[in-house]
PDB file of N, CA and C in Angstrom:
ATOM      1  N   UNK A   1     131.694  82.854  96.211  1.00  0.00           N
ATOM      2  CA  UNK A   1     130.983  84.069  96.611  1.00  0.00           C
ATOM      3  C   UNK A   1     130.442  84.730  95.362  1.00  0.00           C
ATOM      4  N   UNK A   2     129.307  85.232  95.468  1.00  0.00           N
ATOM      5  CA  UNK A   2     128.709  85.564  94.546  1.00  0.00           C
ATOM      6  C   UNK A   2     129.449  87.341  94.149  1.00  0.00           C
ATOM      7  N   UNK A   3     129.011  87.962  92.661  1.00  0.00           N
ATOM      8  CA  UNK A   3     129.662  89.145  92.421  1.00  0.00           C
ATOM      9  C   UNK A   3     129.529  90.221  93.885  1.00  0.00           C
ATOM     10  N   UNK A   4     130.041  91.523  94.019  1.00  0.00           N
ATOM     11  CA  UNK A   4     130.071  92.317  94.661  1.00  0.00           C
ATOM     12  C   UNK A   4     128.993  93.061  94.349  1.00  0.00           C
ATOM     13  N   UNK A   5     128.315  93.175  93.158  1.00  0.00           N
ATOM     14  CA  UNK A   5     127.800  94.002  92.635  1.00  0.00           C
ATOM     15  C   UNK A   5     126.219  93.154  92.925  1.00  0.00           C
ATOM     16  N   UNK A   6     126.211  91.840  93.155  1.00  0.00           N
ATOM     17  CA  UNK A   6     125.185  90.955  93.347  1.00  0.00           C
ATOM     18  C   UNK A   6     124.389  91.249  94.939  1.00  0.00           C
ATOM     19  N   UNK A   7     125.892  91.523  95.616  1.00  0.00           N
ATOM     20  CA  UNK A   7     125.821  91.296  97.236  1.00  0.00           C
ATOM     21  C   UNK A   7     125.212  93.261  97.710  1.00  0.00           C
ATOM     22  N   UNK A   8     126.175  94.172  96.644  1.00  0.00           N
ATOM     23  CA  UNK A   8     125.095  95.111  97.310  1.00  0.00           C
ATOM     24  C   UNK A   8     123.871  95.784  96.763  1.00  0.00           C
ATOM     25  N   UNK A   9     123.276  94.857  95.643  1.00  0.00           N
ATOM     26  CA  UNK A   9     121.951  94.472  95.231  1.00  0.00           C
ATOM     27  C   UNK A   9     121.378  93.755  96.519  1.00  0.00           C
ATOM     28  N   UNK A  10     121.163  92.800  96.850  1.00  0.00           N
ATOM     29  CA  UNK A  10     120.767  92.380  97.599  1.00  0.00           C
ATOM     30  C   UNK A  10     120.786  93.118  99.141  1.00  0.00           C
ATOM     31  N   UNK A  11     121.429  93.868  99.711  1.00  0.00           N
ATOM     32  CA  UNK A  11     121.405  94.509 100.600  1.00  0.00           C
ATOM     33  C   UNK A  11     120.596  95.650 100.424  1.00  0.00           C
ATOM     34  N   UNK A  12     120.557  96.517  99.135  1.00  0.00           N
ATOM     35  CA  UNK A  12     119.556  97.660  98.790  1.00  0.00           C
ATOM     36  C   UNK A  12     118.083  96.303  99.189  1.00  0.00           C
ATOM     37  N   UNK A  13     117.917  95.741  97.963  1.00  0.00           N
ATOM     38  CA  UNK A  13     116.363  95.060  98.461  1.00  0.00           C
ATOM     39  C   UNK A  13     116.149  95.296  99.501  1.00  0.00           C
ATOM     40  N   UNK A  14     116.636  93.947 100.041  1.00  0.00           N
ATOM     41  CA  UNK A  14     116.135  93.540 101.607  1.00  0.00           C
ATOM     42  C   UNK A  14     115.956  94.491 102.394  1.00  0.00           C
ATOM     43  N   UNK A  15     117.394  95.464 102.709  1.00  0.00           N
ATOM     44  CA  UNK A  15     116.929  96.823 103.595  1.00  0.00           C
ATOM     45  C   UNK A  15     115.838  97.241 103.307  1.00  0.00           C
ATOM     46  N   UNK A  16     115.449  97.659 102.034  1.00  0.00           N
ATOM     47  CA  UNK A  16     114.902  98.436 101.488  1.00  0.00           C
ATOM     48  C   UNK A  16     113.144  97.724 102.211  1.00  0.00           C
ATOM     49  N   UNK A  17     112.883  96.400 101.726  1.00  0.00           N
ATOM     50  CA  UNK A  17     111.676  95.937 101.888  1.00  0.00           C
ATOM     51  C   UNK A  17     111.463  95.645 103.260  1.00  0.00           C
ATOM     52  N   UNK A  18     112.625  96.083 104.259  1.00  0.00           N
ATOM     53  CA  UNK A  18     112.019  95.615 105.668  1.00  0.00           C
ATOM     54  C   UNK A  18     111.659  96.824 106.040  1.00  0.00           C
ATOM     55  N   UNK A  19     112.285  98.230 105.072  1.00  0.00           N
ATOM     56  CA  UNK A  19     111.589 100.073 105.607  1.00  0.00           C
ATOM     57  C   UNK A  19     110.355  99.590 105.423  1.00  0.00           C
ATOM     58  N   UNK A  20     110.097  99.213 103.734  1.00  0.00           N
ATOM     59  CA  UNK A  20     108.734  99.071 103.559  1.00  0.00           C
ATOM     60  C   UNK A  20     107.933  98.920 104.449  1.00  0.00           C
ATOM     61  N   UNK A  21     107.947  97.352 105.099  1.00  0.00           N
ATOM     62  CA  UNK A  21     107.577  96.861 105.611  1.00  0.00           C
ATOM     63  C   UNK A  21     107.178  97.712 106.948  1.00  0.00           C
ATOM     64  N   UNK A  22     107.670  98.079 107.692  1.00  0.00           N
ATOM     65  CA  UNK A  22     108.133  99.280 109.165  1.00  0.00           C
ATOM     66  C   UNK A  22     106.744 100.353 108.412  1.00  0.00           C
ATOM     67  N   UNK A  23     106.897 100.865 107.103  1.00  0.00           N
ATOM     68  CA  UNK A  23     106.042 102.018 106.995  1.00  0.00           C
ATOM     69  C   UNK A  23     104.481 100.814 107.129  1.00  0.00           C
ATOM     70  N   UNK A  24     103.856 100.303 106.739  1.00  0.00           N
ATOM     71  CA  UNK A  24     103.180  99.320 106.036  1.00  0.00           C
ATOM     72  C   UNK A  24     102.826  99.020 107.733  1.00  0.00           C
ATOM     73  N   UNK A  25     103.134  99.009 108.441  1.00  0.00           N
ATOM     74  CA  UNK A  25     103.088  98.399 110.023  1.00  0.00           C
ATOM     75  C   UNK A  25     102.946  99.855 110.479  1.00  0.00           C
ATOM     76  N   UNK A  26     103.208 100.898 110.615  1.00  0.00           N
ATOM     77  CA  UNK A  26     102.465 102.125 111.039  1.00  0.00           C
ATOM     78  C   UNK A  26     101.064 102.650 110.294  1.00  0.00           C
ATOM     79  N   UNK A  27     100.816 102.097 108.977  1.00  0.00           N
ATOM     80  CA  UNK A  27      99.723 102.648 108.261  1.00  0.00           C
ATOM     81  C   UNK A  27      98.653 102.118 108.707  1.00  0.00           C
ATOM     82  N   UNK A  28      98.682 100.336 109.309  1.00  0.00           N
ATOM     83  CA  UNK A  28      97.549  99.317 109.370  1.00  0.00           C
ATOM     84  C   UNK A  28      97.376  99.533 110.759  1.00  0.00           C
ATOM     85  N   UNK A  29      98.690  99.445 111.905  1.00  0.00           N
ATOM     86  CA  UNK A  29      98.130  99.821 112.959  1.00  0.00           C
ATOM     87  C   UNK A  29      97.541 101.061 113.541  1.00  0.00           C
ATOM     88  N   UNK A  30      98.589 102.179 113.588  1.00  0.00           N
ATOM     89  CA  UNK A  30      98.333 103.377 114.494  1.00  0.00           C
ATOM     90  C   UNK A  30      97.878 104.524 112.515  1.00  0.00           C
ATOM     91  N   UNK A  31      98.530 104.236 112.337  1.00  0.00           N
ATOM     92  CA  UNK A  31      98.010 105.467 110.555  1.00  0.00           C
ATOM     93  C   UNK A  31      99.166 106.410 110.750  1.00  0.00           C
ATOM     94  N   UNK A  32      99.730 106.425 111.441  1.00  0.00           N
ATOM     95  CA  UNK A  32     100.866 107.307 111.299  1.00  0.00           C
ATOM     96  C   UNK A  32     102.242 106.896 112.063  1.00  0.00           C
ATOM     97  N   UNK A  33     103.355 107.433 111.520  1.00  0.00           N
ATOM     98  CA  UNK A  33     105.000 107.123 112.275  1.00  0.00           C
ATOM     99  C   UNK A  33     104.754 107.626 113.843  1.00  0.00           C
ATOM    100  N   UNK A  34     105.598 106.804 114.455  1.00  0.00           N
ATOM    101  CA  UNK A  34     105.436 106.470 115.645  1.00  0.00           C
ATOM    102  C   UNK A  34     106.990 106.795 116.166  1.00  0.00           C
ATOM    103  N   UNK A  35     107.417 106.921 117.463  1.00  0.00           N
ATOM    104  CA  UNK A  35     108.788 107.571 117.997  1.00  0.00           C
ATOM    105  C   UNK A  35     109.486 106.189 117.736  1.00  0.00           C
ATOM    106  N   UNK A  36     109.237 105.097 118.023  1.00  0.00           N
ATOM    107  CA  UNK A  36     109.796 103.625 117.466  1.00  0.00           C
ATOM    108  C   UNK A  36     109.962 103.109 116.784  1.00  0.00           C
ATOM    109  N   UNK A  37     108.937 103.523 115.565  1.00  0.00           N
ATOM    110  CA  UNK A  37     108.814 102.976 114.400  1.00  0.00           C
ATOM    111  C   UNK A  37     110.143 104.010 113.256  1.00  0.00           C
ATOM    112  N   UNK A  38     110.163 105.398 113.826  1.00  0.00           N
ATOM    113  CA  UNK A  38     111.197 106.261 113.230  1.00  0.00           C
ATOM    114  C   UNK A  38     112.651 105.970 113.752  1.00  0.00           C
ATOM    115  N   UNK A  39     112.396 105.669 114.980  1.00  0.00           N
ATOM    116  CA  UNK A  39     114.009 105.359 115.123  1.00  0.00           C
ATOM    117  C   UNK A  39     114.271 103.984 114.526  1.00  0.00           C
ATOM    118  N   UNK A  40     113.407 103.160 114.551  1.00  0.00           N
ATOM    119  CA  UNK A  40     113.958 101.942 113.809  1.00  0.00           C
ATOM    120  C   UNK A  40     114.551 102.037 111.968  1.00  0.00           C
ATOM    121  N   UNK A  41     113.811 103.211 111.689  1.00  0.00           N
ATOM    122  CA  UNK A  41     114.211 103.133 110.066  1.00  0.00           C
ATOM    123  C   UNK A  41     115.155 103.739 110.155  1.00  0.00           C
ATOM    124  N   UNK A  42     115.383 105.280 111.442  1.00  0.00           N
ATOM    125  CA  UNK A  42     116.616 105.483 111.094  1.00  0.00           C
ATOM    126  C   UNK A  42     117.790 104.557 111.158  1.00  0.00           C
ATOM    127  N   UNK A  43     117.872 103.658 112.483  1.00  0.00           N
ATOM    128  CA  UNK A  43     118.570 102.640 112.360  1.00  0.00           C
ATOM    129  C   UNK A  43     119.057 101.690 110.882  1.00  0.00           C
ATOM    130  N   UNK A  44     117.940 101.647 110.413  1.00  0.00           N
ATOM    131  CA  UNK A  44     118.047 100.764 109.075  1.00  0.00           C
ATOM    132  C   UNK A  44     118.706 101.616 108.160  1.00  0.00           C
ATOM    133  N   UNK A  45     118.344 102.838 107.957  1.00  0.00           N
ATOM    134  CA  UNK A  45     119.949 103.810 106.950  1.00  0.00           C
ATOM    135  C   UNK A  45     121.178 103.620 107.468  1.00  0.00           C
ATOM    136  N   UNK A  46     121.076 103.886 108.781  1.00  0.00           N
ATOM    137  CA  UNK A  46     122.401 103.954 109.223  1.00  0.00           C
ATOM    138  C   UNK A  46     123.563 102.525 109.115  1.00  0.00           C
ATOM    139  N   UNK A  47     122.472 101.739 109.304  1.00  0.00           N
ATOM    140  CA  UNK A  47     123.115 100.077 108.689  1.00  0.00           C
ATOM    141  C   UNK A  47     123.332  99.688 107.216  1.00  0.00           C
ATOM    142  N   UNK A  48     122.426 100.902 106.567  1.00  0.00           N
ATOM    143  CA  UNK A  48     122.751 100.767 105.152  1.00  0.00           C
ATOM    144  C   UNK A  48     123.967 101.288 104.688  1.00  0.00           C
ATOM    145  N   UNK A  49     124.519 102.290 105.068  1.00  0.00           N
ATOM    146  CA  UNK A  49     125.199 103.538 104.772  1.00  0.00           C
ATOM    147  C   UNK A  49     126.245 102.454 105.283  1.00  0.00           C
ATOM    148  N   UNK A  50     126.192 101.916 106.653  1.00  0.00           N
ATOM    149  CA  UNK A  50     127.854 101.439 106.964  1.00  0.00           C
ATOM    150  C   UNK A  50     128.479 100.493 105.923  1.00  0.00           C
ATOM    151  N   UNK A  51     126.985  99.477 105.752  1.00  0.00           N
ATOM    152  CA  UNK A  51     127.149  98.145 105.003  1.00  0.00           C
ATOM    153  C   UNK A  51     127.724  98.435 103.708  1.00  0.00           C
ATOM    154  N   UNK A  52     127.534  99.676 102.846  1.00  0.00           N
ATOM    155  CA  UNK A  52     127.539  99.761 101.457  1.00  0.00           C
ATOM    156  C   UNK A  52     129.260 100.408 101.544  1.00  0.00           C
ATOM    157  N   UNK A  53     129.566 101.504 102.650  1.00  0.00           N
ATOM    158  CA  UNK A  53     130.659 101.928 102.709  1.00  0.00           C
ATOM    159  C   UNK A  53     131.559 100.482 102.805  1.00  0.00           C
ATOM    160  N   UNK A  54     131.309  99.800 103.839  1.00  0.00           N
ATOM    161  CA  UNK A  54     132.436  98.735 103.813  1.00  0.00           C
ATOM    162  C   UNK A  54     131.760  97.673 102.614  1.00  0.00           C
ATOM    163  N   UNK A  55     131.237  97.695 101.898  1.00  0.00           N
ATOM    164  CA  UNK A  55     131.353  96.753 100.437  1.00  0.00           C
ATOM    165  C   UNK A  55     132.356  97.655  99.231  1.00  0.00           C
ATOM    166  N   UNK A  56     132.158  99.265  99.373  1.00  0.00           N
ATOM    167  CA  UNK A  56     132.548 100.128  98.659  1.00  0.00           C
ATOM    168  C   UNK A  56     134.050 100.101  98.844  1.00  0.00           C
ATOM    169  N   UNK A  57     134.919  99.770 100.064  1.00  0.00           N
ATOM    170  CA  UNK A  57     136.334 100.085 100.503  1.00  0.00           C
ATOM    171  C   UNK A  57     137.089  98.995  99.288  1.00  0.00           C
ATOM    172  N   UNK A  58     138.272 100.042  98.953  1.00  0.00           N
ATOM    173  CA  UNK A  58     138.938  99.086  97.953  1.00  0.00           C
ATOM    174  C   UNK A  58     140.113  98.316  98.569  1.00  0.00           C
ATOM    175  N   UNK A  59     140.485  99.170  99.439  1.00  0.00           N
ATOM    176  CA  UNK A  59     141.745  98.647 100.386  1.00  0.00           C
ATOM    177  C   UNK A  59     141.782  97.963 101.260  1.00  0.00           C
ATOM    178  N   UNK A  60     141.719  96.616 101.085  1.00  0.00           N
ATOM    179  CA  UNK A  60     140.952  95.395 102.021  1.00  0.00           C
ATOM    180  C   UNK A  60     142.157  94.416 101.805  1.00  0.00           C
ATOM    181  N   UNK A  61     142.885  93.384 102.731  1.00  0.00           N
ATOM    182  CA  UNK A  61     143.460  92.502 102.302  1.00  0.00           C
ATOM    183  C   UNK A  61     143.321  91.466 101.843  1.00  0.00           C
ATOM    184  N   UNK A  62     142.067  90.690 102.469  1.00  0.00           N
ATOM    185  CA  UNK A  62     141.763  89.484 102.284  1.00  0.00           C
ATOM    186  C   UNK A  62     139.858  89.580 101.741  1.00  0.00           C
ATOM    187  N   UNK A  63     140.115  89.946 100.167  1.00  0.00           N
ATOM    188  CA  UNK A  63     138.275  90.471  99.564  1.00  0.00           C
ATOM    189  C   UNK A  63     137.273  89.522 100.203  1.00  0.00           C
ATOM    190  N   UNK A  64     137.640  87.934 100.165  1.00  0.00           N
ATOM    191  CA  UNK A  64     136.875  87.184  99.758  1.00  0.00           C
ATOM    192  C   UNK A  64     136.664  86.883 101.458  1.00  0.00           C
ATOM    193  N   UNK A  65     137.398  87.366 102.616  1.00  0.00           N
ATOM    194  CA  UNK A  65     137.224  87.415 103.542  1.00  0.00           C
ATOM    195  C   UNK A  65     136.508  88.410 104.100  1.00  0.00           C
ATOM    196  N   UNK A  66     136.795  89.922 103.669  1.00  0.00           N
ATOM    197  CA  UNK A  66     136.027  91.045 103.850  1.00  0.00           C
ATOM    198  C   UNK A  66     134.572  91.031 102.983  1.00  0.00           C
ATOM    199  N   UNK A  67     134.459  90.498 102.410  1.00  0.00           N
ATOM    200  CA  UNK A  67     133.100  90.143 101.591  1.00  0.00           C
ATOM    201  C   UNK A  67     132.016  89.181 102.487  1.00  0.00           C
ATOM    202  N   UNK A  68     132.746  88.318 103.024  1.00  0.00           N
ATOM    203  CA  UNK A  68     131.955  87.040 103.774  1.00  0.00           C
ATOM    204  C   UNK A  68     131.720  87.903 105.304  1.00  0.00           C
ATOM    205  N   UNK A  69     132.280  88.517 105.547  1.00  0.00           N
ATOM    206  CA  UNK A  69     132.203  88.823 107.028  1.00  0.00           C
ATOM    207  C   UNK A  69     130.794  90.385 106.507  1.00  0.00           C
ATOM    208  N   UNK A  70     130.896  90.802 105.294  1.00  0.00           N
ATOM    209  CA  UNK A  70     130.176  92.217 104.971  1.00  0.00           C
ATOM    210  C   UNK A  70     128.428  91.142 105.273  1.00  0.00           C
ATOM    211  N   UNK A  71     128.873  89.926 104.223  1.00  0.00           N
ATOM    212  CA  UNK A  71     126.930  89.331 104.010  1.00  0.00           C
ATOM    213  C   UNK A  71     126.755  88.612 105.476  1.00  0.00           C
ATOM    214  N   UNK A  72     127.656  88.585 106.606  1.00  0.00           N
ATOM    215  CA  UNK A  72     127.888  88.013 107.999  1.00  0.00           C
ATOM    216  C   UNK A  72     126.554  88.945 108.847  1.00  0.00           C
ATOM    217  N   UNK A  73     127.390  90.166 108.304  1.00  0.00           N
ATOM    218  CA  UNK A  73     126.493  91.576 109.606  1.00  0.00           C
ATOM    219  C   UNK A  73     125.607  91.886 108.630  1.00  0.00           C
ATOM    220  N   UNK A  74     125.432  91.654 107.925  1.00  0.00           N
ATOM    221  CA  UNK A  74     124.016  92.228 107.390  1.00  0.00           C
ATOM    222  C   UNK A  74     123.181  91.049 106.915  1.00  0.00           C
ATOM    223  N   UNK A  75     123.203  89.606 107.523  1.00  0.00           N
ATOM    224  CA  UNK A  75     122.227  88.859 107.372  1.00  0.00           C
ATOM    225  C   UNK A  75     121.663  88.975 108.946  1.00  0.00           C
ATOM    226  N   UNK A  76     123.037  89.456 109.886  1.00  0.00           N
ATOM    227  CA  UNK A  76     122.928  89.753 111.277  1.00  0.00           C
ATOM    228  C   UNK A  76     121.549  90.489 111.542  1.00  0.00           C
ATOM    229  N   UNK A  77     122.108  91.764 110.810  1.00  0.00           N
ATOM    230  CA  UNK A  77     120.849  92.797 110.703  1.00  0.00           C
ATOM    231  C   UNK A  77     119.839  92.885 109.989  1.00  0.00           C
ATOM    232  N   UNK A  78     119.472  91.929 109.149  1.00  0.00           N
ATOM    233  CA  UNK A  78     118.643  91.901 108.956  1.00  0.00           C
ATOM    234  C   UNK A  78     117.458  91.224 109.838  1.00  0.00           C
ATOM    235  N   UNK A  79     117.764  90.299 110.056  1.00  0.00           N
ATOM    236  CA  UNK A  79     117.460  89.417 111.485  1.00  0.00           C
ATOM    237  C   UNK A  79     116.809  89.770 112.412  1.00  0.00           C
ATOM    238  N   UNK A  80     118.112  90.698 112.768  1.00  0.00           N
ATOM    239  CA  UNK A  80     117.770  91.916 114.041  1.00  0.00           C
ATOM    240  C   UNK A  80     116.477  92.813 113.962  1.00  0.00           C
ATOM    241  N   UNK A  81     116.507  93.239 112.111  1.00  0.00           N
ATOM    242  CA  UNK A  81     115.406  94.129 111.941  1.00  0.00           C
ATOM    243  C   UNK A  81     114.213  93.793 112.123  1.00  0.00           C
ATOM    244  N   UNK A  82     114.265  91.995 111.546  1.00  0.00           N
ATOM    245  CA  UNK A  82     112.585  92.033 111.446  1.00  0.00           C
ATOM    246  C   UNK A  82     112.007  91.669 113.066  1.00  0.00           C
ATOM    247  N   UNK A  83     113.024  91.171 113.894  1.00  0.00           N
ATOM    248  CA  UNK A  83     112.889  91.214 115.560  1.00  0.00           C
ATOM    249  C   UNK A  83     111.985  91.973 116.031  1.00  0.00           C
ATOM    250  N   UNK A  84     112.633  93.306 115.557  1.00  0.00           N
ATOM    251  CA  UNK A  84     112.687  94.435 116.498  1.00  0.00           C
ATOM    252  C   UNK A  84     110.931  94.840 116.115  1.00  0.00           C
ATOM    253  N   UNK A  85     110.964  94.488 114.437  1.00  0.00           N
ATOM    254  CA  UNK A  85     109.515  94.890 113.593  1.00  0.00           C
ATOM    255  C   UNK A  85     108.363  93.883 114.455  1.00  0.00           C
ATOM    256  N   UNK A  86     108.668  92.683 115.033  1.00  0.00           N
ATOM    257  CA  UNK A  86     107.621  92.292 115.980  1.00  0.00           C
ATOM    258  C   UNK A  86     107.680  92.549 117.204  1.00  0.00           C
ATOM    259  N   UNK A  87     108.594  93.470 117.594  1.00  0.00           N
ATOM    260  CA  UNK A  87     108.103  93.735 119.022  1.00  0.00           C
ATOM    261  C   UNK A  87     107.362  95.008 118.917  1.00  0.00           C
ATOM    262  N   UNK A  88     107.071  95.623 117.992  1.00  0.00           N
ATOM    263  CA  UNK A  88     106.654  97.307 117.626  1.00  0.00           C
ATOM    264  C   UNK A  88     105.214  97.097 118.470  1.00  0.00           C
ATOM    265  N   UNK A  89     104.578  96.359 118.308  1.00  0.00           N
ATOM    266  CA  UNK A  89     102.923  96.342 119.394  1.00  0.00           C
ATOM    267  C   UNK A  89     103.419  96.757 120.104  1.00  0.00           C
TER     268      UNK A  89
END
């Protein structure tokens, strides 16, 4: 498993470039945020905030198990995100 410090690098990006992405998809289609397009980013903090809290917890028994199951739900969600980013039409 790669560092901890690697894994919530990589979770800032990616989250980060699929908001992008969400804003970037309201500018080309409609020019402005949309009631779907806002709840989806809020969604995407709120998956950030959980993901980083449980990478952040020190009191874990099994790291290398709680680590694999952390890049589990957030390759989940990421997944999920860019889904949801093609059904936005």
């Amino acid at each position: 498993m790669a560092s901890v410090k690697n894994l919530k690098k990589e979770i800032n990006y990616v989250l980060g470039d699929i908001v992008n992405i969400v804003y970037v998809w309201e500018m080309t289609t409609v020019g402005k945020p949309t009631e779907a397009s806002d709840k989806l980013v809020d969604e995407i903090y709120e998956t950030f905030d959980s993901l980083m809290t449980r990478a952040n917890q020190k009191d874990v028994e099994s790291k290398k198990a709680h680590f694999k199951q952390i890049r589990k739900d957030y390759e989940a969600a990421a997944n999920q995100f860019v889904a949801k980013i093609n059904e936005l039409n």
